[in-house]
N, C-alpha and C. Protein backbone atom coordinates (compact mmCIF):
# COMPACT_ATOMS: atom_id res chain seq x y z
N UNK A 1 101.65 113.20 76.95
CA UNK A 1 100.59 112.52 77.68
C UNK A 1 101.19 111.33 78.43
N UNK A 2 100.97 111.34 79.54
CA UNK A 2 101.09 110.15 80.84
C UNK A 2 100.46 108.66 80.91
N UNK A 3 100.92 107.70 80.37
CA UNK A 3 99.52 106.72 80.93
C UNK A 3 99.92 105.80 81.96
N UNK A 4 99.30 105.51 82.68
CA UNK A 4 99.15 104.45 83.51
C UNK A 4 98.68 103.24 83.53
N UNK A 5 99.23 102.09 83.74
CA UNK A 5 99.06 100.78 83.64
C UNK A 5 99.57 99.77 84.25
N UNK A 6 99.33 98.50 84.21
CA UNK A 6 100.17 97.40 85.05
C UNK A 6 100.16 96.24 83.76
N UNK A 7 101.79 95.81 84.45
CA UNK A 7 102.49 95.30 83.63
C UNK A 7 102.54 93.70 84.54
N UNK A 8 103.07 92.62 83.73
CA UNK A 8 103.87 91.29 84.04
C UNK A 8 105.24 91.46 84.40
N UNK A 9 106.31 90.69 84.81
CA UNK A 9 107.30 91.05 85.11
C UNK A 9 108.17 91.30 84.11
N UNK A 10 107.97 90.95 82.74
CA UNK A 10 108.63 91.44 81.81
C UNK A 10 108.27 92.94 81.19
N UNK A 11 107.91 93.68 81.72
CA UNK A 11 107.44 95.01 81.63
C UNK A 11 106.56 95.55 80.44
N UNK A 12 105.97 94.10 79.35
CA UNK A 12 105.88 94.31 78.32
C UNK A 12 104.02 93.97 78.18
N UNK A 13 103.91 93.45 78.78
CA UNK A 13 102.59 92.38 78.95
C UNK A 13 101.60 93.13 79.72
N UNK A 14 100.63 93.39 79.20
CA UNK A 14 100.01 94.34 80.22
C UNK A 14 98.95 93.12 80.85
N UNK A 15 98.46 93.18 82.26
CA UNK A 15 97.74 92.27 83.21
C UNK A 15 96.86 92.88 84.29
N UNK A 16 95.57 92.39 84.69
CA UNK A 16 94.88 93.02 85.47
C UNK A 16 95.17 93.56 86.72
N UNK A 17 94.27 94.94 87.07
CA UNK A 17 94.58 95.54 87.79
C UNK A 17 95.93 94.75 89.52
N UNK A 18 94.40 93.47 89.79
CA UNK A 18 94.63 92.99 91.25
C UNK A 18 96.06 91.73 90.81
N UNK A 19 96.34 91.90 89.40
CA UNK A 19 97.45 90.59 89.19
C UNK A 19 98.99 90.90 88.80
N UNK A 20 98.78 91.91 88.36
CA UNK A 20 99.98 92.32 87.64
C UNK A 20 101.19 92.61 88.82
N UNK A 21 102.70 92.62 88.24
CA UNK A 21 103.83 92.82 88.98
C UNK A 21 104.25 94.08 89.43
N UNK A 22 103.63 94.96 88.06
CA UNK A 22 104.13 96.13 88.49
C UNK A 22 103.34 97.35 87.86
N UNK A 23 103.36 98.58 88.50
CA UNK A 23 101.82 99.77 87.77
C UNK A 23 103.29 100.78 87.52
N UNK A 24 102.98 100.90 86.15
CA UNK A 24 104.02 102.09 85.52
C UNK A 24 103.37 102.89 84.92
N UNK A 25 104.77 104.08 84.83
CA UNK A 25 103.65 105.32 83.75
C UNK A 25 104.62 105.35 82.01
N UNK A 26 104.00 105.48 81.18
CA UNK A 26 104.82 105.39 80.10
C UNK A 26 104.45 106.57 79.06
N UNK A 27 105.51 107.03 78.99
CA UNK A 27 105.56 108.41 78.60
C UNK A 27 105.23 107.92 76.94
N UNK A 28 103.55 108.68 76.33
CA UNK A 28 103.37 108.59 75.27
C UNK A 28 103.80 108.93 74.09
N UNK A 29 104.43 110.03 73.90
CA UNK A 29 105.14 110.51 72.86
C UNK A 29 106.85 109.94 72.68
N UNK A 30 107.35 109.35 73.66
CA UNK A 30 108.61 108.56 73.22
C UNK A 30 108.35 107.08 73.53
N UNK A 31 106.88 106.65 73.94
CA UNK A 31 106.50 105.34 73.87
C UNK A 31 108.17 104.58 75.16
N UNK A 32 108.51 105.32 76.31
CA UNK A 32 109.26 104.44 76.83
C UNK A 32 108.88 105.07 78.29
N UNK A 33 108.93 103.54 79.18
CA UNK A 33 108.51 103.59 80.54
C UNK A 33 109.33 104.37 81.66
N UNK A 34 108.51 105.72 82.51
CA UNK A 34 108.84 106.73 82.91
C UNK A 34 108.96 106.41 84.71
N UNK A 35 108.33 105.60 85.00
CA UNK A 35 108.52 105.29 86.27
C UNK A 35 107.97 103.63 86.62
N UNK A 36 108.58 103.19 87.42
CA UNK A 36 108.14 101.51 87.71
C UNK A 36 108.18 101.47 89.06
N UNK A 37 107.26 101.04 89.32
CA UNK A 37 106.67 100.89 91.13
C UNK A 37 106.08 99.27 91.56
N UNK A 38 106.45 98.15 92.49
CA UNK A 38 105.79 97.26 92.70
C UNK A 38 104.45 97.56 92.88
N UNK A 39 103.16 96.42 92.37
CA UNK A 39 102.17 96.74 92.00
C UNK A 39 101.56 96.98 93.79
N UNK A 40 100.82 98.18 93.89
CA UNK A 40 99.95 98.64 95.29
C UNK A 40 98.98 97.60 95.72
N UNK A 41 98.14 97.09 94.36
CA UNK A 41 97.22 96.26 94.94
C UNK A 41 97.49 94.51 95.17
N UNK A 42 98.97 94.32 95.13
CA UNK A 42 99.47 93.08 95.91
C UNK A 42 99.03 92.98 97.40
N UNK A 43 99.33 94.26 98.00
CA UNK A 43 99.60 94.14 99.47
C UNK A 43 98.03 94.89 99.98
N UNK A 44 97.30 95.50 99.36
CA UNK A 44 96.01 95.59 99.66
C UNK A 44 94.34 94.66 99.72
N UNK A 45 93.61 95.25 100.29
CA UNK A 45 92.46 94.33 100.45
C UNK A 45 91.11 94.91 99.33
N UNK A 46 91.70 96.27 98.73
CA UNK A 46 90.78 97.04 98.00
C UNK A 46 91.78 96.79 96.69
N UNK A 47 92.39 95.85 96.04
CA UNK A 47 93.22 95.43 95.10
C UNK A 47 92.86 96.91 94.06
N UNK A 48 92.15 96.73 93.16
CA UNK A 48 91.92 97.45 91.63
C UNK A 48 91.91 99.11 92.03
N UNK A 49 90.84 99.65 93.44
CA UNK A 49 91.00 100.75 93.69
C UNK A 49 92.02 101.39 94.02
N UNK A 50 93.35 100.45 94.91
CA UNK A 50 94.62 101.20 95.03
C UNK A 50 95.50 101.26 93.89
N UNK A 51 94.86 100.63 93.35
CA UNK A 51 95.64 101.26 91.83
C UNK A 51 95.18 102.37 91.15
N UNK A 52 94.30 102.43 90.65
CA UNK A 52 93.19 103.81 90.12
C UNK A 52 93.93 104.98 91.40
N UNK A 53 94.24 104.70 92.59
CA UNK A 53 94.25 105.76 93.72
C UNK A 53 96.00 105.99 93.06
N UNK A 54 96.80 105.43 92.75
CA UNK A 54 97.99 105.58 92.77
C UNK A 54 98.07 105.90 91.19
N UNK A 55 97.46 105.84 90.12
CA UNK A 55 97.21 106.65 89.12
C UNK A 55 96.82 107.92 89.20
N UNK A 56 95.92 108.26 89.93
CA UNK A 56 95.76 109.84 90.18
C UNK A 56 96.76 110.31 91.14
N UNK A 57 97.30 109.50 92.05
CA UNK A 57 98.57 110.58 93.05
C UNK A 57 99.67 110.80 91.90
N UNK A 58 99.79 109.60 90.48
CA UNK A 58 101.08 109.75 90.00
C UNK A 58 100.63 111.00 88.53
N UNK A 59 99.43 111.43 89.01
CA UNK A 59 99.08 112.40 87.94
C UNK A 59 99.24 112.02 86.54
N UNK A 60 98.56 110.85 86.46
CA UNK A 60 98.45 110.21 84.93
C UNK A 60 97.14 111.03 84.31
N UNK A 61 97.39 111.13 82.72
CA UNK A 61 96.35 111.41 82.10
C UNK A 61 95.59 110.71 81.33
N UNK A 62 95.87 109.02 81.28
CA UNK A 62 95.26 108.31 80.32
C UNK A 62 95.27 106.95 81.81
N UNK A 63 94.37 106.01 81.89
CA UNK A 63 94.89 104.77 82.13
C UNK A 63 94.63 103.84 81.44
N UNK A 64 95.27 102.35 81.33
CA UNK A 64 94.87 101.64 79.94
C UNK A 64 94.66 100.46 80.96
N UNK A 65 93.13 100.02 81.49
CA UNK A 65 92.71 99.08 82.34
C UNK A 65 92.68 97.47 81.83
N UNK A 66 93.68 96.89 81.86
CA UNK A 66 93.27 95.32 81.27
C UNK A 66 91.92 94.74 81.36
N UNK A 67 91.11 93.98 80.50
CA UNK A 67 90.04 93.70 81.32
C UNK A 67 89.59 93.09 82.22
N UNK A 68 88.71 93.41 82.77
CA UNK A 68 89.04 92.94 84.13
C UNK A 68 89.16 93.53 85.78
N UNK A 69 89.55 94.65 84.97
CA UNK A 69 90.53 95.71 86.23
C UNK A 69 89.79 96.67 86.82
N UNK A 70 88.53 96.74 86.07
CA UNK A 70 87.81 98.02 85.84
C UNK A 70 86.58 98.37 87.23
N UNK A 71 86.72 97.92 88.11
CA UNK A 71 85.24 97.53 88.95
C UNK A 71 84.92 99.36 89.35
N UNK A 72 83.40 99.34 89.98
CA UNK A 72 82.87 100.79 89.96
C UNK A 72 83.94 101.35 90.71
N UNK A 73 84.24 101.51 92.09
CA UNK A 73 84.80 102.14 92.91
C UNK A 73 86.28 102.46 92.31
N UNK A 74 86.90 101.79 91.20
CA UNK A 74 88.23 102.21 90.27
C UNK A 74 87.81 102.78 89.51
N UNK A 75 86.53 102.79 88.52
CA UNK A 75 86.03 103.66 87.65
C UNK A 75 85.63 105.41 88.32
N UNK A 76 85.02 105.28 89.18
CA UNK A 76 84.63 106.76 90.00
C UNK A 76 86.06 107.33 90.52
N UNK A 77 86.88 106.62 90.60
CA UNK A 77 88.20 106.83 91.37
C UNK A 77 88.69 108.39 90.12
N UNK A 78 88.88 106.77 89.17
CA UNK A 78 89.16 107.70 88.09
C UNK A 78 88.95 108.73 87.23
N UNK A 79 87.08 108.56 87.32
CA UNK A 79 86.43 109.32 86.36
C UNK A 79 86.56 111.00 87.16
N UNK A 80 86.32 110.55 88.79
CA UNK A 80 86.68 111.91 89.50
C UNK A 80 87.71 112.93 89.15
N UNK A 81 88.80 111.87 88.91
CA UNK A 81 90.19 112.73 88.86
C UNK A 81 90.24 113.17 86.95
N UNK A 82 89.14 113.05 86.40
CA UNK A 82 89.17 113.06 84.92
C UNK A 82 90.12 112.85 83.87
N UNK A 83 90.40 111.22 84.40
CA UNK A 83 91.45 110.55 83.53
C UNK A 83 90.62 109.96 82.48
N UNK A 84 91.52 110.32 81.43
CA UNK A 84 90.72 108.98 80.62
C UNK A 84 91.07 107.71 80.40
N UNK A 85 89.96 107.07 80.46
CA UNK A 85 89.57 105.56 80.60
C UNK A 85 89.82 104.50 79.28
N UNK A 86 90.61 103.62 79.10
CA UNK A 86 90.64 102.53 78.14
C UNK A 86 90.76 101.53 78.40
N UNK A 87 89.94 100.51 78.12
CA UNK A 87 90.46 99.07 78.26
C UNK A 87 91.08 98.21 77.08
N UNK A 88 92.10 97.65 77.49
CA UNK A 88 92.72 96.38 76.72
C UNK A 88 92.27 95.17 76.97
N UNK A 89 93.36 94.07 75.92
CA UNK A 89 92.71 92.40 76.35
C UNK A 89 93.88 92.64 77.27
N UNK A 90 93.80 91.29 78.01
CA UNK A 90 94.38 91.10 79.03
C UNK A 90 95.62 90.17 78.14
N UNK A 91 96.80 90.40 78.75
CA UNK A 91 97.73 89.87 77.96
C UNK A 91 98.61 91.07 76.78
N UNK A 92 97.71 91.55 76.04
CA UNK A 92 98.18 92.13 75.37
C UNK A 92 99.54 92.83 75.69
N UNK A 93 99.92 92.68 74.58
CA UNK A 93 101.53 93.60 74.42
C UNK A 93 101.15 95.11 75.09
N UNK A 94 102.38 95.79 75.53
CA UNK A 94 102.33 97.80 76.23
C UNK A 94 102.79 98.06 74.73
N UNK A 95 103.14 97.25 73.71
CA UNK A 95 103.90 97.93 72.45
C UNK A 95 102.53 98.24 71.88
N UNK A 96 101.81 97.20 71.58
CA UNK A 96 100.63 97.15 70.51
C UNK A 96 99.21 96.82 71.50
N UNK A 97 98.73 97.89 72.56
CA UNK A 97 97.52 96.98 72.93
C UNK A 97 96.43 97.37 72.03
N UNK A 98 95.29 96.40 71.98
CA UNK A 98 94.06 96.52 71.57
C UNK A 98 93.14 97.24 72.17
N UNK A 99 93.06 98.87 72.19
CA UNK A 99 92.13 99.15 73.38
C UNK A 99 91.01 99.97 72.69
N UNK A 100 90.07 100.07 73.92
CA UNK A 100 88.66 100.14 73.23
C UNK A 100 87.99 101.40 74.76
N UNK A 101 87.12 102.09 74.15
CA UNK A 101 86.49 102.85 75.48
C UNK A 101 85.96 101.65 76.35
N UNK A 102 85.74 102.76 77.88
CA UNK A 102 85.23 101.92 78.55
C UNK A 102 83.99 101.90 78.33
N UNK A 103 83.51 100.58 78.98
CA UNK A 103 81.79 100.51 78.89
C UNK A 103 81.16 100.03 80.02
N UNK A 104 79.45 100.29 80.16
CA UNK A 104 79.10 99.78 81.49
C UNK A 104 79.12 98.36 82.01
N UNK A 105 78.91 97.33 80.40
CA UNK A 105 78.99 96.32 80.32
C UNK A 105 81.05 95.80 81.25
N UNK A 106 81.78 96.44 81.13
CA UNK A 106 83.30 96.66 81.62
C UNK A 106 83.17 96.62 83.16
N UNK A 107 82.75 97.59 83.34
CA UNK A 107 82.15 97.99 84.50
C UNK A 107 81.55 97.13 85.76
N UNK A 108 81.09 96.17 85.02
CA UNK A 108 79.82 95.42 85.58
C UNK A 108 80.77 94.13 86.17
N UNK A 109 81.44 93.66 84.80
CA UNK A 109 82.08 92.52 85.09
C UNK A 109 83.34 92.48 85.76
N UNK A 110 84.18 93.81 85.53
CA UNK A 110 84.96 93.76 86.62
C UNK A 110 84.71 93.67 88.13
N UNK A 111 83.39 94.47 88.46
CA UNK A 111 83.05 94.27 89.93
C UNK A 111 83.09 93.05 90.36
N UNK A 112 81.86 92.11 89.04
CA UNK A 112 81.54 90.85 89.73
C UNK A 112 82.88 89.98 89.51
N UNK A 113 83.96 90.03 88.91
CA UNK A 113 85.33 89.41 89.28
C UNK A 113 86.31 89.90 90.32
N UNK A 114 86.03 91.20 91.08
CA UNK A 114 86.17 91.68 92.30
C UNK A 114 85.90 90.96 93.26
N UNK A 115 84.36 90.77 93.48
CA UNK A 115 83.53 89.98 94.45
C UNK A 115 84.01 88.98 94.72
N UNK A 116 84.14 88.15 93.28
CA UNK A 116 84.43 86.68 93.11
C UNK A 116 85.61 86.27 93.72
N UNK A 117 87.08 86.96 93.80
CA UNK A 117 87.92 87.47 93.92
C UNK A 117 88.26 87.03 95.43
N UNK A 118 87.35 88.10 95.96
CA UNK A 118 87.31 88.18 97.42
C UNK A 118 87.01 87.23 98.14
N UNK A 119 85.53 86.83 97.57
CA UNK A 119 84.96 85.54 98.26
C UNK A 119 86.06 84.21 98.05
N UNK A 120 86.92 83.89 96.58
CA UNK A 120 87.84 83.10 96.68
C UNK A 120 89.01 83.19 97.80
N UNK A 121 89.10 84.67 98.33
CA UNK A 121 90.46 84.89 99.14
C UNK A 121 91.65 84.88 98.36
N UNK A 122 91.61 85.19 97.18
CA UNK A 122 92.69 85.07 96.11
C UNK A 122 93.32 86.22 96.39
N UNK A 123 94.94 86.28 96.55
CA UNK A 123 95.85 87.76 97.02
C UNK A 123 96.59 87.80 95.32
């Protein structure tokens, strides 16, 4: 199994979708990182969705969304391509995260830190 996620620059730290350094896939059964790509939604204006979009081109089967990361248009992204969905805390270790299904309550608040996001002009 494949998962997809974004990391800090120490490759260890997992961080939200629109913040993180870098979106890797980490091969589940030997628990070691299979590909590393600078993060897509640095240089975009749709931050969290070009990530969800570059999880399904990289044919992941799990993604593990920091919280945070999750807004609707990344959730439909994903749910389309029938990945499954987890969220972590933000911060958390890629060795040991804390993750939990997604929820609508997830859902909700990632958008409105999307919005917030935007209206700040924060890249």
């Amino acid at each position: 199994m494949i998962t997809c996620t974004t990391v800090l620059e120490d490759l260890k730290t997992l961080e939200e979708f629109s913040k993180a350094k870098y979106l890797i896939l980490l091969d589940e059964n030997t628990k070691e990182i299979i590909y590393k790509e600078e993060n897509p939604a640095l240089y975009s204006s749709a931050k969290r969705p070009s990530v969800a979009k570059e999880c399904v081109k990289l044919k992941a089967d799990k993604v593990i969304a920091p919280h945070g990361s999750l807004c609707y248009p990344s959730y439909m992204i994903l749910k389309k391509a029938n990945i499954r969905i987890l969220i972590s805390n933000i911060h958390d270790s890629l060795d040991s995260p804390e993750i939990r299904e997604v929820s609508i309550k997830e859902i909700i608040y990632s958008s409105f830190l999307a919005i917030l996001e935007r209206i700040k002009g924060e890249d």
